[in-house]
N, C-alpha and C. Protein backbone atom coordinates (compact mmCIF):
# COMPACT_ATOMS: atom_id res chain seq x y z
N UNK A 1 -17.27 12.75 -5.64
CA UNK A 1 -16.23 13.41 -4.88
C UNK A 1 -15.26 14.06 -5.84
N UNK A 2 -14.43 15.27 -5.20
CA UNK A 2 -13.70 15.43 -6.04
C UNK A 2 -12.24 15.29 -6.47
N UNK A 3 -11.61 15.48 -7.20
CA UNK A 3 -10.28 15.14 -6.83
C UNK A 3 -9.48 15.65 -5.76
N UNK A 4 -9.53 16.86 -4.74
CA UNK A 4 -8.69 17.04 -3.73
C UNK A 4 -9.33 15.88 -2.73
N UNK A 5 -10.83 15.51 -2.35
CA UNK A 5 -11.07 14.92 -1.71
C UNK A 5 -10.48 13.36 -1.82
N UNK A 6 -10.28 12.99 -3.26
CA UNK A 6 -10.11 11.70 -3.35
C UNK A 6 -8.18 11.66 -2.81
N UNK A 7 -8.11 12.74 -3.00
CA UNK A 7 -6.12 12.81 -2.59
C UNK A 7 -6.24 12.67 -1.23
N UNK A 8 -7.00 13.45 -0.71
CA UNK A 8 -7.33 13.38 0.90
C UNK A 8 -7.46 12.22 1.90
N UNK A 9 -8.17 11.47 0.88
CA UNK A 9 -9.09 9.89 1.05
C UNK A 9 -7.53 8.98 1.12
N UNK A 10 -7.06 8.71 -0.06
CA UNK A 10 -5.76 8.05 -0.27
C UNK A 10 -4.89 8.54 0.68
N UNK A 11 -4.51 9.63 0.82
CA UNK A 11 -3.54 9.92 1.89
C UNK A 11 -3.85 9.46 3.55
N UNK A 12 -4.85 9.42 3.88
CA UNK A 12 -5.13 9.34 4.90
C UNK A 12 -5.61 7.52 4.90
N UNK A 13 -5.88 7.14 4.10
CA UNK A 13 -6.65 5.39 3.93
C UNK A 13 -5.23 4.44 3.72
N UNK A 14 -4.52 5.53 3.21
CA UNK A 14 -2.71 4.41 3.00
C UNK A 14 -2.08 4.56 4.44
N UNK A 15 -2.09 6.04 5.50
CA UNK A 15 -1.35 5.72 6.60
C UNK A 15 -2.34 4.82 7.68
N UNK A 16 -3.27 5.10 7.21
CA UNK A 16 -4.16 3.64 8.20
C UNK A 16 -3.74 2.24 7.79
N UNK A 17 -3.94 2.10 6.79
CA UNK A 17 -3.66 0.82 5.99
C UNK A 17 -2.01 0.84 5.92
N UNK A 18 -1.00 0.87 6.47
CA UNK A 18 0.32 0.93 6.29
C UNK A 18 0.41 1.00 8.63
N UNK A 19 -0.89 0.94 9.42
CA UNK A 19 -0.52 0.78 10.48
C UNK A 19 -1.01 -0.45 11.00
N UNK A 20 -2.10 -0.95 10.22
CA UNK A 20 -2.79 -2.01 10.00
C UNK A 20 -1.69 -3.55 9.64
N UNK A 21 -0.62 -3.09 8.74
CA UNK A 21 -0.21 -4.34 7.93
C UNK A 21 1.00 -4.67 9.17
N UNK A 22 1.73 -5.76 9.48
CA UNK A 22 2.51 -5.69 10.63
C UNK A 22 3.95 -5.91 9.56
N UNK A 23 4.74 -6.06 10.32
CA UNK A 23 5.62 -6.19 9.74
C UNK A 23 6.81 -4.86 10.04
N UNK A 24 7.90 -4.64 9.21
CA UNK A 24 9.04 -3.64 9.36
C UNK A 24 8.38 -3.22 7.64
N UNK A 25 8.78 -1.75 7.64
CA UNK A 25 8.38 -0.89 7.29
C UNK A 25 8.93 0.09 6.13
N UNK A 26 9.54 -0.36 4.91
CA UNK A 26 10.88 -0.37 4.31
C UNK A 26 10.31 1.22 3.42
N UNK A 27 9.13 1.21 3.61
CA UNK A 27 9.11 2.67 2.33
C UNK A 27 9.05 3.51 3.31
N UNK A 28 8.83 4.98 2.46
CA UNK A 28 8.87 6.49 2.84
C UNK A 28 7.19 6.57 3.52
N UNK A 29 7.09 7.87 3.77
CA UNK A 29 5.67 8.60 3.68
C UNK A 29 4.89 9.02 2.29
N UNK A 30 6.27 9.39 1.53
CA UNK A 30 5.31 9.71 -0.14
C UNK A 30 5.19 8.83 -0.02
N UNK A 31 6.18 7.51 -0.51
CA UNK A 31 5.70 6.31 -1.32
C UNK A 31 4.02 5.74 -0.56
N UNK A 32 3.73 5.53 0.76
CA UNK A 32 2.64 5.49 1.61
C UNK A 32 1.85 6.41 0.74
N UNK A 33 1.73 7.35 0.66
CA UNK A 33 0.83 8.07 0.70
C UNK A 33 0.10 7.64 -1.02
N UNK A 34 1.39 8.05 -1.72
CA UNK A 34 1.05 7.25 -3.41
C UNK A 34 0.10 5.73 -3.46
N UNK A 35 0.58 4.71 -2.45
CA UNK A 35 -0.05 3.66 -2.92
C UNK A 35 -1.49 4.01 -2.15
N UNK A 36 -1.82 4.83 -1.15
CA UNK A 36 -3.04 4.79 -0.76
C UNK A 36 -3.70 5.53 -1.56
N UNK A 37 -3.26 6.61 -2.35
CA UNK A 37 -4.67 6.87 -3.81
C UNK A 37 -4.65 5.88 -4.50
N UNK A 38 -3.26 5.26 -4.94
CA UNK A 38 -3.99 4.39 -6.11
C UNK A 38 -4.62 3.30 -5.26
N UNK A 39 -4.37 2.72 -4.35
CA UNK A 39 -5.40 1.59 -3.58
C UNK A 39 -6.71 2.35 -3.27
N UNK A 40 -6.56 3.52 -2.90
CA UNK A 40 -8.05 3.89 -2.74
C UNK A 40 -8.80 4.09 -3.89
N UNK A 41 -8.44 4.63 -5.16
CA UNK A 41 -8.78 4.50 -6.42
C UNK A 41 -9.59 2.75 -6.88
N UNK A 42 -8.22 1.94 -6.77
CA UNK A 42 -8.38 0.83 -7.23
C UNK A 42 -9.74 0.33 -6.28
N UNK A 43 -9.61 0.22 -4.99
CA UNK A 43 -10.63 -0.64 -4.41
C UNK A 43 -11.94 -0.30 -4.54
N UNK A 44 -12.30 1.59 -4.67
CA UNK A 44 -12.90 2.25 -5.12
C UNK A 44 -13.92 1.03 -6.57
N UNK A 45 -13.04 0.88 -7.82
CA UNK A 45 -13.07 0.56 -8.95
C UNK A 45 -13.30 -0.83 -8.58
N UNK A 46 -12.62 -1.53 -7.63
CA UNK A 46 -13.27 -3.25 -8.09
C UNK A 46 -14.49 -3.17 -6.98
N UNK A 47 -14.99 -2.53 -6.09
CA UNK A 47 -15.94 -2.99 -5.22
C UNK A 47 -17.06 -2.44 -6.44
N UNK A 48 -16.67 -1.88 -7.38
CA UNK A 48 -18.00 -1.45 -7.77
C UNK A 48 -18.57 -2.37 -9.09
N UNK A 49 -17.05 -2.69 -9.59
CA UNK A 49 -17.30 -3.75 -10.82
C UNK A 49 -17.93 -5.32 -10.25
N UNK A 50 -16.91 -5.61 -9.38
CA UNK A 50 -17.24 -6.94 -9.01
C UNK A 50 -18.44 -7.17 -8.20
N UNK A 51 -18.46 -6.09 -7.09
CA UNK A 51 -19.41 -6.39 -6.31
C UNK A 51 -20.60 -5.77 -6.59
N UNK A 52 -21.07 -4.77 -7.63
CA UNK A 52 -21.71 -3.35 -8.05
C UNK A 52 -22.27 -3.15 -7.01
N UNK A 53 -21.32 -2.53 -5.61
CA UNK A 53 -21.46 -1.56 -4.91
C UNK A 53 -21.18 -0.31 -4.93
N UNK A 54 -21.89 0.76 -4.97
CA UNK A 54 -21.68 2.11 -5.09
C UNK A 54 -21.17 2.51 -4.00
N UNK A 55 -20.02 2.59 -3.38
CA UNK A 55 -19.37 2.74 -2.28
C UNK A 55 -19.00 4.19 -2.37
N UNK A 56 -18.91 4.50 -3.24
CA UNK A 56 -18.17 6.01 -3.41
C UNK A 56 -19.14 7.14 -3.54
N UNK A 57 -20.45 7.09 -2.29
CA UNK A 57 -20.97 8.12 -2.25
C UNK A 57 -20.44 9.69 -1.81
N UNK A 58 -19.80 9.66 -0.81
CA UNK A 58 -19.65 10.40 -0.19
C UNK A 58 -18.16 10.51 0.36
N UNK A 59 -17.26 11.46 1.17
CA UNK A 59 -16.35 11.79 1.68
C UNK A 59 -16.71 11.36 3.06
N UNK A 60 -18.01 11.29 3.86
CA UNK A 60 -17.90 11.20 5.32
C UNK A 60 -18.58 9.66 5.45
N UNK A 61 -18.77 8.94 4.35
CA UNK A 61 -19.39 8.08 4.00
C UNK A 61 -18.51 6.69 5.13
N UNK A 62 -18.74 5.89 5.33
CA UNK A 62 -18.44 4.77 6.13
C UNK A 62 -17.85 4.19 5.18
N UNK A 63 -18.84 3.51 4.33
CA UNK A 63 -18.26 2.48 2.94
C UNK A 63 -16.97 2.57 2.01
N UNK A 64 -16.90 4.31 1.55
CA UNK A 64 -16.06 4.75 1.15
C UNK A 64 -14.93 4.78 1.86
N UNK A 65 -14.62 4.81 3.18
CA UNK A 65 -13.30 4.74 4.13
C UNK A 65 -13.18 3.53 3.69
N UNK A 66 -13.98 2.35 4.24
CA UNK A 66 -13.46 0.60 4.40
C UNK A 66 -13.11 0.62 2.96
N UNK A 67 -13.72 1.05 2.39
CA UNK A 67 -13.19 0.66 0.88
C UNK A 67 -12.02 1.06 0.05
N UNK A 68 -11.68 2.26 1.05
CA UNK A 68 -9.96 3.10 0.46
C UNK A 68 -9.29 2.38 1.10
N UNK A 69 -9.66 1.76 3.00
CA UNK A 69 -8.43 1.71 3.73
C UNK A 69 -8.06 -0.12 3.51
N UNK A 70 -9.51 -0.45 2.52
CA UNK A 70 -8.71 -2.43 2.32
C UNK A 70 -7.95 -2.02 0.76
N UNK A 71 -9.03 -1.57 0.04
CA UNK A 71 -7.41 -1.28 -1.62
C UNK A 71 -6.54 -0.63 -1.12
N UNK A 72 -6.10 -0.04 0.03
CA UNK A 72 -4.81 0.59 0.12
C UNK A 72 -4.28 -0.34 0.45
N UNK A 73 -4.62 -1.62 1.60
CA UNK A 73 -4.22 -1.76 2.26
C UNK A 73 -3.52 -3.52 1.65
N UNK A 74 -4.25 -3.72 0.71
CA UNK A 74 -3.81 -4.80 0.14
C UNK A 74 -3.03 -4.59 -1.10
N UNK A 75 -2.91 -3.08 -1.42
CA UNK A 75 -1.91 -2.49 -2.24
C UNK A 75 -0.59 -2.59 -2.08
N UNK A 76 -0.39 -2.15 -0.68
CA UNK A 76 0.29 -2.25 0.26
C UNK A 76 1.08 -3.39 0.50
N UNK A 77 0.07 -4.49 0.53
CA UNK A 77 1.05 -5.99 1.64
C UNK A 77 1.63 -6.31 -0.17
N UNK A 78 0.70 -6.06 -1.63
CA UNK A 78 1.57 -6.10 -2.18
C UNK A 78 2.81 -5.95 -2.52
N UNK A 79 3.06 -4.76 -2.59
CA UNK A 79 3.99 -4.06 -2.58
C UNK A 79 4.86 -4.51 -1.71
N UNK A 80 4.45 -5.02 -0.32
CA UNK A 80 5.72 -5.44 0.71
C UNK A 80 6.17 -6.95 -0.01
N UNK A 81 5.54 -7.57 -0.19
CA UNK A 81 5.49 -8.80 -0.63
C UNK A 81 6.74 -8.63 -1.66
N UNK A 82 6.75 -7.95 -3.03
CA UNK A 82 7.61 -7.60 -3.93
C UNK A 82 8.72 -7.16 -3.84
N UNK A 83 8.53 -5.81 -2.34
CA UNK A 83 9.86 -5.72 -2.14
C UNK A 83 11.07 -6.68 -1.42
N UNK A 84 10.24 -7.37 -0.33
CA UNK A 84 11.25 -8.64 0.12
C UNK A 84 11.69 -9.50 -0.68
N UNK A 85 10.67 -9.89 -1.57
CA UNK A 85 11.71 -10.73 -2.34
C UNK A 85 12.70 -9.80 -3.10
N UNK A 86 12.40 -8.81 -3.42
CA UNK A 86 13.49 -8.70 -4.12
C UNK A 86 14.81 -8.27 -3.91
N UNK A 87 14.34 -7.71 -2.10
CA UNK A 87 15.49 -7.32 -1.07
C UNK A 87 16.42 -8.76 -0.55
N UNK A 88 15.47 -9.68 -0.64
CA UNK A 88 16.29 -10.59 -0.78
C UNK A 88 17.77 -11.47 -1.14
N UNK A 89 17.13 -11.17 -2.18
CA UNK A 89 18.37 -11.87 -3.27
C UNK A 89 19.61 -10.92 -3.30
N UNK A 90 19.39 -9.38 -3.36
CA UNK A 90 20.48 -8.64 -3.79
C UNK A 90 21.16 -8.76 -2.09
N UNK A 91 20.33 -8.35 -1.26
CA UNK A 91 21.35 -8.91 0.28
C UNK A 91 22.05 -10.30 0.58
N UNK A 92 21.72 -11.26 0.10
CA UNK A 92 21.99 -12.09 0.43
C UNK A 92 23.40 -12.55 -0.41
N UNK A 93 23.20 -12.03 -1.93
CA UNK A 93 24.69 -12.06 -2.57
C UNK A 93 25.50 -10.86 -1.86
N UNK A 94 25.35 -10.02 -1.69
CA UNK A 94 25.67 -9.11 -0.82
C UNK A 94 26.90 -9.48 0.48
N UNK A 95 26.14 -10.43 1.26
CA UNK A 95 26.55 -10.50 2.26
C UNK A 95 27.11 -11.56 2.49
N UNK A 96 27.41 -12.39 1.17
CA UNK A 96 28.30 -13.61 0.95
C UNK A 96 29.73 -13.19 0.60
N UNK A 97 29.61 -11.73 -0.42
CA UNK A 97 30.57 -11.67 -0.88
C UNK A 97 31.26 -10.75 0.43
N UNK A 98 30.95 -10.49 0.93
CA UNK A 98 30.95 -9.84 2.41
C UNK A 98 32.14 -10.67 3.60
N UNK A 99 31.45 -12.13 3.00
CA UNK A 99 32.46 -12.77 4.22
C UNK A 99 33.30 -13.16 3.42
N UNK A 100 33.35 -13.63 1.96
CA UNK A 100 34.17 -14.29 1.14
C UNK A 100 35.71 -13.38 1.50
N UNK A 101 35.38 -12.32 1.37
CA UNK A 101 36.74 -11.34 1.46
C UNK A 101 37.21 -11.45 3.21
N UNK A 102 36.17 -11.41 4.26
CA UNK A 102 36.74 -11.30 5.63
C UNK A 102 37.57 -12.70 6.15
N UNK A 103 37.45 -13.26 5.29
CA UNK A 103 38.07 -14.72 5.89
C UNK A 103 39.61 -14.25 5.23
N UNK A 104 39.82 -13.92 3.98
CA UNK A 104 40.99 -13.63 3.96
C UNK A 104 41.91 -12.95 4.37
């Protein structure tokens, strides 16, 4: 495949895989769209190492979709995973120092 197709693949395998994951929804459409090439890239790359499946025949290919839209898609819950925690901590001091001042 070639590279517009593989941009094509990612763009379209991250907003599947980003309707798939449940949850609230904290990134953009680029950022979506970015992690679904590199998840489609990546899953692309381990189904073939680990599993030596040649998945990446084709653009209309079956294998090649499941295989962009789970590396996107576990790219993805990464990525959510990282950002809560780290949305975490900065809200939560946040919103201490928040009341510390309203009581006075």
């Amino acid at each position: 495949m070639g590279v517009i197709a593989w941009i094509v693949l990612g763009l379209v395998a991250g907003l599947i895989a980003n309707m798939l994951i449940p949850g609230r929804r904290s990134q953009g459409l680029i950022v979506t769209c970015v992690i679904g090439i590199v998840g489609a890239l990546l899953g692309g790359w381990l189904a073939t190492k680990l599993f030596h499946i040649h998945s990446l025949q084709g653009f209309f290919n079956i294998s090649t979709w499941i295989t962009a839209i789970v590396g996107a898609a576990i790219l993805l819950f990464a990525y959510h995973l990282f950002t809560q925690q780290s949305g975490r901590s900065s809200r939560s001091s946040r919103s201490g120092r928040s009341r510390r001042y309203a009581r006075r």
